[in-house]
Protein backbone atom coordinates (compact mmCIF):
# COMPACT_ATOMS: atom_id res chain seq x y z
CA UNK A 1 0.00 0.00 0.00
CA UNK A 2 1.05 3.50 -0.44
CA UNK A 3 0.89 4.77 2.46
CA UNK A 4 2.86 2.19 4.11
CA UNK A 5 5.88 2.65 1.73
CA UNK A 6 5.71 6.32 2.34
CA UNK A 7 5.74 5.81 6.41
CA UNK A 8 9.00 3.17 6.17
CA UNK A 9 10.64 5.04 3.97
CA UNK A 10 11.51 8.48 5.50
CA UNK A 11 13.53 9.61 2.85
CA UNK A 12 10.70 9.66 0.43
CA UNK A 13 8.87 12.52 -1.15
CA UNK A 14 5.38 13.26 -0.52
CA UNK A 15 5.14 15.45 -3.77
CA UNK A 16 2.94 12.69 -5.77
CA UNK A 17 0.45 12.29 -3.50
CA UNK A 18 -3.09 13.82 -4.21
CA UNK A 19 -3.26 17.23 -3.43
CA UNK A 20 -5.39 16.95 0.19
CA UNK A 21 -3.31 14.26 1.16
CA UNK A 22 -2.38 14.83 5.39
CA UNK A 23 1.01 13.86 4.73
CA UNK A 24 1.94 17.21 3.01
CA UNK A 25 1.62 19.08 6.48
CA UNK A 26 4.50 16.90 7.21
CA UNK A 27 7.54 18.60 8.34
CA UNK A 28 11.02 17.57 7.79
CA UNK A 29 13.69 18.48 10.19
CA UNK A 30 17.49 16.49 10.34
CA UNK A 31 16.23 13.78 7.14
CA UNK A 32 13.71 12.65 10.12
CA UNK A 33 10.13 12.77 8.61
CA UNK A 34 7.77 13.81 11.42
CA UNK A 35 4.06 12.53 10.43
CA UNK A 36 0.87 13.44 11.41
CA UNK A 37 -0.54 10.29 12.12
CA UNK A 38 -4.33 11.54 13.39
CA UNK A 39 -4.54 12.89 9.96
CA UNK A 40 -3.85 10.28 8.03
CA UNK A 41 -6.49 8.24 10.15
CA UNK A 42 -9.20 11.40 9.66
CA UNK A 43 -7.54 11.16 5.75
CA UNK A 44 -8.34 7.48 5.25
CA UNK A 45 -11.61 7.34 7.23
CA UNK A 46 -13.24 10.43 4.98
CA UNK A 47 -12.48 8.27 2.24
CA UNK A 48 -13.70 5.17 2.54
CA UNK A 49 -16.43 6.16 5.25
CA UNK A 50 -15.26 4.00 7.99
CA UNK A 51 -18.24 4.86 10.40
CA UNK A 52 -21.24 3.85 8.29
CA UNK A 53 -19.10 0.56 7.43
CA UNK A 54 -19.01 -0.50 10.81
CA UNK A 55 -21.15 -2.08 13.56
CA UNK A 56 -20.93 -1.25 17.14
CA UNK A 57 -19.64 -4.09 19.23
CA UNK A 58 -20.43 -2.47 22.99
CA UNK A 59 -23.65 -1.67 24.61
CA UNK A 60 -25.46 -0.86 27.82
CA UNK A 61 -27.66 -1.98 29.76
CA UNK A 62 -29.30 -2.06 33.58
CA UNK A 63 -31.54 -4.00 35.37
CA UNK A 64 -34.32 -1.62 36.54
CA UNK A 65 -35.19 -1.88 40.41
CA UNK A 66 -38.45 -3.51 39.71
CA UNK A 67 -36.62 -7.04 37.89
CA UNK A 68 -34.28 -6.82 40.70
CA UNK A 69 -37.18 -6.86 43.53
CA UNK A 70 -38.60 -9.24 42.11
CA UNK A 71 -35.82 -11.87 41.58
CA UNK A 72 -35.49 -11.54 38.01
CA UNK A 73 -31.45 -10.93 37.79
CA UNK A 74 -30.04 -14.15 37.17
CA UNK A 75 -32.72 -15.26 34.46
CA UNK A 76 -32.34 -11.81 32.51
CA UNK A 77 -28.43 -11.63 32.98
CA UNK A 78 -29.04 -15.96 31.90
CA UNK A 79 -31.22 -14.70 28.63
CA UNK A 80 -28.10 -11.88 27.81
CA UNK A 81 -25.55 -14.56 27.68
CA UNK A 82 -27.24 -17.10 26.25
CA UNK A 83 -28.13 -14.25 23.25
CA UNK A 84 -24.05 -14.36 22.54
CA UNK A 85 -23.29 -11.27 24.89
CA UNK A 86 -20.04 -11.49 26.72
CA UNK A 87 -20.39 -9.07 30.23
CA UNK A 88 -17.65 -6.72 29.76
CA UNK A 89 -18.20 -4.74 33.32
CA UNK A 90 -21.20 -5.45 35.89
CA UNK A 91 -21.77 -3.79 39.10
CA UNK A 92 -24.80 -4.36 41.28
CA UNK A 93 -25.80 -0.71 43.04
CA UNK A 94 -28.38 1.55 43.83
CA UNK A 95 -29.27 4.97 42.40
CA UNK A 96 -29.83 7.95 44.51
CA UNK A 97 -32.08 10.55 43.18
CA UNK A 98 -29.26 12.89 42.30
CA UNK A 99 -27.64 9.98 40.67
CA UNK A 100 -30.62 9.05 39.16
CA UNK A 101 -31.68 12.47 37.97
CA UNK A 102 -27.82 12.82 36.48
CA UNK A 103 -28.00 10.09 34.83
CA UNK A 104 -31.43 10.74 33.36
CA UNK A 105 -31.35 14.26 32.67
CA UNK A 106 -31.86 14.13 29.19
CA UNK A 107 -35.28 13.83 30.29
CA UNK A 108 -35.14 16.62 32.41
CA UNK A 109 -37.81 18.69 30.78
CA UNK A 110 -40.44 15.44 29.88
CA UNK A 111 -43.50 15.08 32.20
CA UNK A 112 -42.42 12.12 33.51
CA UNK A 113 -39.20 12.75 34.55
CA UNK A 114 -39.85 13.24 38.12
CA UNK A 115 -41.75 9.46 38.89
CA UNK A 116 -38.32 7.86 36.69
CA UNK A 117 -35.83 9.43 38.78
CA UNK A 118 -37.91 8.25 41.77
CA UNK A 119 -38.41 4.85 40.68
CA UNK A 120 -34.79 4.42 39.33
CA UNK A 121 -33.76 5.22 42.64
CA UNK A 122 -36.27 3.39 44.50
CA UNK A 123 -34.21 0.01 44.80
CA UNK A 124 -31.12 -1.26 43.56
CA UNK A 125 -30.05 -1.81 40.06
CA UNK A 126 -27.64 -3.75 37.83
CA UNK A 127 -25.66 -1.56 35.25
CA UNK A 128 -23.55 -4.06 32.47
CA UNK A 129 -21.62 -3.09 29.59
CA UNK A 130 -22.26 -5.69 26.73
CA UNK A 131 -20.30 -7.05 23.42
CA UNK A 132 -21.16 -8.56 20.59
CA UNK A 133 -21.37 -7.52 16.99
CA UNK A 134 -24.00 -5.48 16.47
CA UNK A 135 -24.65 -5.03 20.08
CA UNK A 136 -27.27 -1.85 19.86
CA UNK A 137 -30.02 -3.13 17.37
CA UNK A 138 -29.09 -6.77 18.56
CA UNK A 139 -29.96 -6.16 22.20
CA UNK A 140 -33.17 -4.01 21.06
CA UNK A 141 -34.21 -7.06 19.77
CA UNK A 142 -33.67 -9.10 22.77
CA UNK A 143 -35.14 -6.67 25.66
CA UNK A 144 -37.79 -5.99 23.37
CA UNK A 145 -40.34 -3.01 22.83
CA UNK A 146 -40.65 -0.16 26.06
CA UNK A 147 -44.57 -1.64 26.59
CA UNK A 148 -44.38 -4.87 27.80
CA UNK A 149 -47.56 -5.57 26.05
CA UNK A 150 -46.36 -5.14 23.02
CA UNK A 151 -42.87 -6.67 23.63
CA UNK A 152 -42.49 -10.30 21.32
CA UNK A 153 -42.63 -13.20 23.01
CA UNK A 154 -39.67 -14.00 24.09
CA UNK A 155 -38.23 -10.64 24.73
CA UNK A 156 -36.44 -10.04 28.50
CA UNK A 157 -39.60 -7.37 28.71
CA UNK A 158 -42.21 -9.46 27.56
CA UNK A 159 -41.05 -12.22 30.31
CA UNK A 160 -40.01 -10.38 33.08
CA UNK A 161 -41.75 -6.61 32.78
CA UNK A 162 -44.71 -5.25 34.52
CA UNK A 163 -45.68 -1.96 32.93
CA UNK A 164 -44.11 0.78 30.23
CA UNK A 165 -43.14 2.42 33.56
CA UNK A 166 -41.59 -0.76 35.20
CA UNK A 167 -40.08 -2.53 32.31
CA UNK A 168 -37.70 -4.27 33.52
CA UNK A 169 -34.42 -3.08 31.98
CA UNK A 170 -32.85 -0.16 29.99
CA UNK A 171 -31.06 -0.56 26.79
CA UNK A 172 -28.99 2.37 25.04
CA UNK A 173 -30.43 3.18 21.88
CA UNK A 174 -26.63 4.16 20.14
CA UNK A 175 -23.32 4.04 20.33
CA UNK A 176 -23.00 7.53 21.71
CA UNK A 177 -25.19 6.99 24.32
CA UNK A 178 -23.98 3.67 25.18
CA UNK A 179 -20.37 5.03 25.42
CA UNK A 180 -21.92 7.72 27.63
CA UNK A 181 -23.90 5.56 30.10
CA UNK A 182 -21.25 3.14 30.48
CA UNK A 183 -18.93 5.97 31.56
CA UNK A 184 -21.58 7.03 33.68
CA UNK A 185 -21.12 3.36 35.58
CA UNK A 186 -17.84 2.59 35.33
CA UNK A 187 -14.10 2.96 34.99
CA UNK A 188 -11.63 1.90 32.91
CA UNK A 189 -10.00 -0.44 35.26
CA UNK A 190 -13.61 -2.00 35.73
CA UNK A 191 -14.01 -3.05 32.07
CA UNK A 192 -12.84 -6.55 31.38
């Protein structure tokens, strides 16, 4: 490839390469070529679109205080692994209401924000980050639709949910947000 010649090869010219090329912001100082390496990843990913060619692999999820009171843990944590999810971090906790209301403020302004801070923190909770390929829409499927009573059969919500407002668990709906609630949860050093 190109671009690899061009990197081993420090002595080399970066004249012929197309004209928007990150490499020409290259500076040269004692015949060492210094190289911009973020740029050439930004370079390559514009062109061949790297983020609508891949699949997350990491999700989030958390066992809502109303599964937990009523034993439902081990059976939905039993229906995540036996859907090909490998538990990257778990932690079994409880929410307070500031917690709670941090974690959920992007409902802030939403009438019901009030009664889902208060019920998130009513008991405790079990926050996971998830892999597998395709781990959003793939565990969308398998938790199933917000109303239980219109969850599939089979879905953890379907089995194991009460109500739209005690439904069992949470699910993020992207990778941003999954990336966001994990780091709401945990640390690096609890990620395995």
């Amino acid at each position: 490839m190109e671009i690899n010649r061009i990197i081993q090869n420090k002595k080399s010219s970066v004249s012929h390469l197309e004209p928007d090329y990150p490499l020409l912001t290259s500076i040269r100082d004692r015949k060492t070529m210094f190289i911009d390496y973020s740029s050439i990843k930004t370079y390559f990913c514009k062109k061949i679109d790297i983020k609508s060619t891949m699949s997350t692999n990491r999700t989030f999820t958390m066992i809502k205080p109303d599964a937990v009171a009523n034993g439902h843990i081990g059976s939905i944590i039993n229906d995540i692994t036996n859907a090909g999810f490998k538990i990257i971090a778990l932690k079994y906790t409880k929410l307070t209401d500031e917690t709670a209301g941090q974690f959920y403020a992007v409902h802030a302004e939403r009438p019901f924000y009030k009664d889902l801070v208060s019920f998130m923190s009513s008991g405790p909770i079990v926050a996971a980050i998830l892999e597998k390929d395709n781990a959003i829409e793939d565990f969308r499927k398998l938790i199933g639709a917000t109303n239980p009573a219109e969850a599939a059969e089979g879905t953890i919500r379907q089995k194991y949910a009460k109500s739209i407002d005690a439904n069992a668990v949470h699910g993020s709906d992207s990778d941003e947000n999954a990336e966001i609630e994990g780091n709401f949860f945990f640390k690096a050093d609890e990620r395995f």
